[in-house]
Protein backbone atom coordinates (compact mmCIF):
# COMPACT_ATOMS: atom_id res chain seq x y z
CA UNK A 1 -2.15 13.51 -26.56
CA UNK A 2 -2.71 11.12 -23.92
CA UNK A 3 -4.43 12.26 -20.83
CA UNK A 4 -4.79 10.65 -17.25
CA UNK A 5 -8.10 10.28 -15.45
CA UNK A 6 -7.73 7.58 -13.29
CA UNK A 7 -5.38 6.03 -10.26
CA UNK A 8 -5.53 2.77 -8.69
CA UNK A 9 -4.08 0.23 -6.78
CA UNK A 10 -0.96 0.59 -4.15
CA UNK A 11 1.67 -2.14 -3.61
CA UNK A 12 4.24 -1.96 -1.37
CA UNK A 13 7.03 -4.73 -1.09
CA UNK A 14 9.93 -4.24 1.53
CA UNK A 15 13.70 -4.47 -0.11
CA UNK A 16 15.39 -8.06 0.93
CA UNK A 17 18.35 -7.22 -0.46
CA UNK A 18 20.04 -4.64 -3.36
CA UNK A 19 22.18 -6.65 -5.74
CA UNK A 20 24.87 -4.17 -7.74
CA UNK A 21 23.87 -2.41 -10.89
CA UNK A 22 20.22 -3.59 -10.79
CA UNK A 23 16.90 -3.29 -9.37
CA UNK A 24 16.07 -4.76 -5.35
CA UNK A 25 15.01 -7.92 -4.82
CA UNK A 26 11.64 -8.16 -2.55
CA UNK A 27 9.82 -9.91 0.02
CA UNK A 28 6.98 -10.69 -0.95
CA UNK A 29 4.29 -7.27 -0.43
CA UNK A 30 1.36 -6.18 0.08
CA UNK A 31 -1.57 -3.90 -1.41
CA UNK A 32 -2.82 -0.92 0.60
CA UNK A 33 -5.75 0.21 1.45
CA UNK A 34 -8.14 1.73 -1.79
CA UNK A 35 -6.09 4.87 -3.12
CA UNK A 36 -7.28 7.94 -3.84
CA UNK A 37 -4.22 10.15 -4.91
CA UNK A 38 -0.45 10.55 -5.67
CA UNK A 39 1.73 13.17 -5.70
CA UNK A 40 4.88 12.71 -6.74
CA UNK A 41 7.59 16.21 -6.48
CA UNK A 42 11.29 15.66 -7.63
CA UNK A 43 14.95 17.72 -7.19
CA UNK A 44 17.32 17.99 -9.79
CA UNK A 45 20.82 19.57 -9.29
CA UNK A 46 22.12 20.85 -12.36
CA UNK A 47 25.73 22.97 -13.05
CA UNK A 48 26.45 25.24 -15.59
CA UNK A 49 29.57 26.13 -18.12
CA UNK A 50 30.28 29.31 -19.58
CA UNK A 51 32.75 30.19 -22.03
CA UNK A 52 33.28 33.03 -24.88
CA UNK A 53 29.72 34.52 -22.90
CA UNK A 54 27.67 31.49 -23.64
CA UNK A 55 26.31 28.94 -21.20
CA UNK A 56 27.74 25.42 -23.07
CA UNK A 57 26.62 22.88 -20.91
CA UNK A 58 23.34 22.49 -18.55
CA UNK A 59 24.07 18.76 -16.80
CA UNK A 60 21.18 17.67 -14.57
CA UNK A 61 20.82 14.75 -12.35
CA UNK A 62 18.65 13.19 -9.62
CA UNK A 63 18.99 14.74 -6.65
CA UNK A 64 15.75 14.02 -4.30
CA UNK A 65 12.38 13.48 -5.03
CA UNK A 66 8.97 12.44 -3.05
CA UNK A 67 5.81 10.27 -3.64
CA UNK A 68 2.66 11.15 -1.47
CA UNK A 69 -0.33 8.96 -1.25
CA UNK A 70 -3.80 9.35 0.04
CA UNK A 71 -5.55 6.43 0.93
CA UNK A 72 -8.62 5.69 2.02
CA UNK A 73 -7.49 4.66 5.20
CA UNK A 74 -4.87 2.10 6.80
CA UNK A 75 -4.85 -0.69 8.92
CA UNK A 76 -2.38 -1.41 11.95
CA UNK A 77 -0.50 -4.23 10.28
CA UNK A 78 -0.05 -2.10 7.23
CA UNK A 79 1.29 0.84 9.18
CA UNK A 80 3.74 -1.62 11.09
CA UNK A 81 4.50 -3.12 7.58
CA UNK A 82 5.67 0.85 6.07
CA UNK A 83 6.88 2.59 8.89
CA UNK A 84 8.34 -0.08 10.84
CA UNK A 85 6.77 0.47 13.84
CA UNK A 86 5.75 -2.35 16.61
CA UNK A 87 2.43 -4.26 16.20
CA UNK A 88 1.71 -5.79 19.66
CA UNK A 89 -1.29 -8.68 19.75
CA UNK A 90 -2.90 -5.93 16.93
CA UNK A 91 -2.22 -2.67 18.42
CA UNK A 92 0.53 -0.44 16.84
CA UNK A 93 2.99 0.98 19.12
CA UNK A 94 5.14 3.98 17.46
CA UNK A 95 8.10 4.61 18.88
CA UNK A 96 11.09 7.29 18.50
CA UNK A 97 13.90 5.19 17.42
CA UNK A 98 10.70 3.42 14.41
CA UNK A 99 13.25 2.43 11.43
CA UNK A 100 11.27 2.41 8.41
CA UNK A 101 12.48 -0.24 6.51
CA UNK A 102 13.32 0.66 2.55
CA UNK A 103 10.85 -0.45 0.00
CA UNK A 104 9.72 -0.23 -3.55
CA UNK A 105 5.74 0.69 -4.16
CA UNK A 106 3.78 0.91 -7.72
CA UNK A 107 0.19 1.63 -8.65
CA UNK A 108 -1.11 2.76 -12.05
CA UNK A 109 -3.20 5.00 -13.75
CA UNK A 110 -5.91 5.52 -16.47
CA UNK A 111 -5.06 7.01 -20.18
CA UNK A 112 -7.45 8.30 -22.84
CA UNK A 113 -5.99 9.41 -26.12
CA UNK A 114 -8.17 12.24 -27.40
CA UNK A 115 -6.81 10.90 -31.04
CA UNK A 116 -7.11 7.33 -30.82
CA UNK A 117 -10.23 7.06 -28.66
CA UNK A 118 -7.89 4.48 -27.12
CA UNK A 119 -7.90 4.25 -23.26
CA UNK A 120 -4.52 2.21 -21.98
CA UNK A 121 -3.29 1.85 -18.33
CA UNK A 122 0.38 3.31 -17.30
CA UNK A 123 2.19 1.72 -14.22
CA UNK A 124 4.48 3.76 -12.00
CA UNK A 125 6.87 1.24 -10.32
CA UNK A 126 9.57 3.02 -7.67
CA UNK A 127 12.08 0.66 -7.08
CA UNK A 128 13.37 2.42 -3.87
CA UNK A 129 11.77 4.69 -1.10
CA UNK A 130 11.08 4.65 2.67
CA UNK A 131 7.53 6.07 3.96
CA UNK A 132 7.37 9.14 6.34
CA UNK A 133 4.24 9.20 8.67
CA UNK A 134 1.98 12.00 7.60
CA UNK A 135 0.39 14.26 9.93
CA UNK A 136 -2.37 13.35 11.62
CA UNK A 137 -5.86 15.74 12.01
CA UNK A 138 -8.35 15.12 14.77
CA UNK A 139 -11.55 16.91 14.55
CA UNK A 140 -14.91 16.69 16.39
CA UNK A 141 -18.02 16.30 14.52
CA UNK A 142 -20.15 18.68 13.14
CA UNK A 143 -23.13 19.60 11.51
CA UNK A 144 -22.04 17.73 8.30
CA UNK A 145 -19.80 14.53 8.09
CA UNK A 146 -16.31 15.10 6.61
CA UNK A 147 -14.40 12.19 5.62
CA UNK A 148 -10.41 12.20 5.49
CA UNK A 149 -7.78 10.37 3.93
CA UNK A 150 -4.56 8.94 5.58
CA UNK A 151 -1.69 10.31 3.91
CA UNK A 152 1.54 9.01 3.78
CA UNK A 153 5.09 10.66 1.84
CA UNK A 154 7.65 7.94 0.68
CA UNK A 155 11.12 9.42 0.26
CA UNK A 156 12.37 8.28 -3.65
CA UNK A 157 15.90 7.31 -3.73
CA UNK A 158 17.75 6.19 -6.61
CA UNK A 159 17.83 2.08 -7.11
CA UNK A 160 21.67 0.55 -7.97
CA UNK A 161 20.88 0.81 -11.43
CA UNK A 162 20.34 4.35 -11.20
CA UNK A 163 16.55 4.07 -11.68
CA UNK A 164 13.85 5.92 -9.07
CA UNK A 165 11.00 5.37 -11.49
CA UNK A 166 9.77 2.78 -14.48
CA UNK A 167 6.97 3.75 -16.22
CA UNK A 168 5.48 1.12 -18.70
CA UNK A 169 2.13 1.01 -20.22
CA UNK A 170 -0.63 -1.30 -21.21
CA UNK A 171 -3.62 -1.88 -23.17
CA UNK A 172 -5.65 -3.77 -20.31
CA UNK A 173 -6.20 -3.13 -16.80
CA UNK A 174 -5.35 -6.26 -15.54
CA UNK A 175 -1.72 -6.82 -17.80
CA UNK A 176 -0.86 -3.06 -15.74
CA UNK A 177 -2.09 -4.47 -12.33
CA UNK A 178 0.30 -7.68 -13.27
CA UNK A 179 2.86 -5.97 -13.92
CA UNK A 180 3.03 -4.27 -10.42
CA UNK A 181 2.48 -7.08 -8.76
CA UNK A 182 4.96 -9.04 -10.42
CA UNK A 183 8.14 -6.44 -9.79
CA UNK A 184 7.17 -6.52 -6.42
CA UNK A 185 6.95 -9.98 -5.86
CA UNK A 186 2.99 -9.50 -5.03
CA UNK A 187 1.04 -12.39 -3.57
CA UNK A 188 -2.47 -13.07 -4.66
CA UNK A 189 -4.27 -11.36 -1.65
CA UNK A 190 -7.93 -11.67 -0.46
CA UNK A 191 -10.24 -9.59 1.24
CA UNK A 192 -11.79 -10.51 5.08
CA UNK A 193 -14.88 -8.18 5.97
CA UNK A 194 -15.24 -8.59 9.82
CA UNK A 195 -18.38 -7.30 11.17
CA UNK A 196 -19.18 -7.54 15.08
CA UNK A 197 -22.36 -7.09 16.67
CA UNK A 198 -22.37 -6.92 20.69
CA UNK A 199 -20.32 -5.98 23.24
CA UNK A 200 -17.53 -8.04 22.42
CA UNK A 201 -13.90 -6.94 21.25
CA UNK A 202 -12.67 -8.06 17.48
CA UNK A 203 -9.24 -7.88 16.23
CA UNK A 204 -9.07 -7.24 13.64
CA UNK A 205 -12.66 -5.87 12.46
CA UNK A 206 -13.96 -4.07 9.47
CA UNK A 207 -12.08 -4.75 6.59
CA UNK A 208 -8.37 -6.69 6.38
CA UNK A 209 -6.52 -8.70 3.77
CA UNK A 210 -4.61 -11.97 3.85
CA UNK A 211 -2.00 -13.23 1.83
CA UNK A 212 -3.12 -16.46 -0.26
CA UNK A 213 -1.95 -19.42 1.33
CA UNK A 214 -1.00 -17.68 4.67
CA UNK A 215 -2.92 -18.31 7.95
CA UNK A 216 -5.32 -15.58 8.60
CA UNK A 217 -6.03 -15.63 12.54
CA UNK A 218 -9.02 -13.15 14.19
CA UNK A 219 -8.49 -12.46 18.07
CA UNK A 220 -11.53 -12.42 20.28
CA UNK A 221 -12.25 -11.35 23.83
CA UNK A 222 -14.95 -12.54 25.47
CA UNK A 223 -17.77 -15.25 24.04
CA UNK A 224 -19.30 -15.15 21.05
CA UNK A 225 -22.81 -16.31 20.84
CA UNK A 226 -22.31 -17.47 17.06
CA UNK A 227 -19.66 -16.70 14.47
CA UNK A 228 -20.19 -17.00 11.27
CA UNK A 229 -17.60 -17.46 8.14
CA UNK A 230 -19.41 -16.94 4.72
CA UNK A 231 -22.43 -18.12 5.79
CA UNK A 232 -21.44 -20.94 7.38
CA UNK A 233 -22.03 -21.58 11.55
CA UNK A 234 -18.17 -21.89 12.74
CA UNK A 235 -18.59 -21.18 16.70
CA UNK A 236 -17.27 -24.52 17.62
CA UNK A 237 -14.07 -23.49 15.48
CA UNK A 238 -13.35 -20.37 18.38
CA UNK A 239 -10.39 -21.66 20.43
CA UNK A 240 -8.09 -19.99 22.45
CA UNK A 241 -9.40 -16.76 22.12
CA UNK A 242 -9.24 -16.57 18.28
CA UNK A 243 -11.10 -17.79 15.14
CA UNK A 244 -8.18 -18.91 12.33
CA UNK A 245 -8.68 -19.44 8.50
CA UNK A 246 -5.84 -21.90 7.43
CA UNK A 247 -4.76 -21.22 3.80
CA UNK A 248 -6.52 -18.29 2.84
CA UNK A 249 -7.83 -19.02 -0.27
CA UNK A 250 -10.40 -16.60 -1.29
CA UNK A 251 -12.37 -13.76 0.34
CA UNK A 252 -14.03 -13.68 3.76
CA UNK A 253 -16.90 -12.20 4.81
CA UNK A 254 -17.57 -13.55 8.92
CA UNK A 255 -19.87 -12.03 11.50
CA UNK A 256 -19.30 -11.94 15.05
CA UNK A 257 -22.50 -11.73 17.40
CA UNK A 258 -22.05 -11.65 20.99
CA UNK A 259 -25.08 -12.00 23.32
């Protein structure tokens, strides 16, 4: 018997287009912020036959189904990204008429067999959803410090090859991270820590991620003293308002000090 102890990583890819009798075809996605849990509930319709007082016949199909994540937080751009909402110069705008675009999301999970001492990693790959905003809960703080997660419900639909999940599993970590990123048409992605000391407004700050080989462009309002990009003194490189990395190729870690 196999049992699960672990989750990790979320990717998300947006559906380009849905070719007949098989699985989307992506843009290329994104991963999410760290996750911390899944919940996934499905609906099955089934119908009966009876005959000579004996049921003969118990079909069952898809019907509906849900997949709700906690993660440890979300950034604008991945909220725009999800739920389709408006990022303006960084700030997300929700409106009513938000479409969020249809998508297809994996992540994977830990296995330890109890028999075989053997611990392999399963990925869940949903070929077809949209995301549903989860409520939101505000709180002052108290005597303690409690953290929350942002939580977020993708509705599961079924794929044109009749498929609303593929499970496969692995005997490394990295062959079931792979995997996800490959059926989602994943880009090598890199972290950007952005930490600001002063006065002065950051866009975005704290922690972001950039697609490899894609511009990666920090606004800033008002003058920075001295910015600096993995150590390295690159004040002169402000223009314009913002500090840009051309061709992401690896992780960032810059500080921003304003007088």
């Amino acid at each position: 018997m196999k049992q699960e102890y672990g989750l990790k990583k979320f990717y998300v890819s947006r559906i380009k287009s849905e070719p007949e009798k098989s699985l989307p075809v992506y843009e290329t996605g994104m991963m999410l912020e760290e996750l911390a849990k899944a919940t996934v509930n499905l609906t099955f319709v089934k119908g009966e036959s009876y005959g000579d007082n004996k049921k003969f016949e118990t079909p069952s199909e898809f019907s509906s189904g849900t997949c709700t994540i906690e993660t440890l937080g979300m950034t604008a751009a991945q909220e725009s990204y999800i739920y389709g909402s408006r990022l303006e110069e960084g700030t997300l705008v929700r409106r009513g008429n938000d479409q969020p675009p249809l998508v297809g999301f994996a992540f994977y999970t830990t296995l330890y067999s109890d028999k075989t001492k053997k611990t392999t990693y399963e990925a869940h790959f949903f070929p077809k959803a949209s995301a549903v905003p989860g409520n939101d809960d505000y709180s002052t703080k108290g005597s303690s410090i409690t953290l929350k997660n942002k939580q977020t419900t993708f509705n599961l639909f079924l794929a044109n090859n009749d498929a609303y999940e593929i499970k496969k599993e692995f005997d490394s970590e990295s062959d079931a991270d792979a995997y996800c990123r490959s059926v989602l048409n994943i880009g090598e992605y890199y972290e950007i820590n952005i930490v600001v000391s002063g006065s002065g407004k950051v866009t975005p700050k704290g922690t972001a991620y950039a697609a490899a080989g894609e511009d990666f462009v920090m606004a800033i309002e008002g003058a920075p003293a001295k910015v600096y990009d993995n150590g390295a003194d690159v004040t002169s490189s402000v223009a314009g308002g913002q500090y840009v990395i051309a061709g992401v190729d690896g992780p960032h870690n810059i500080a921003v000090i304003f007088a």
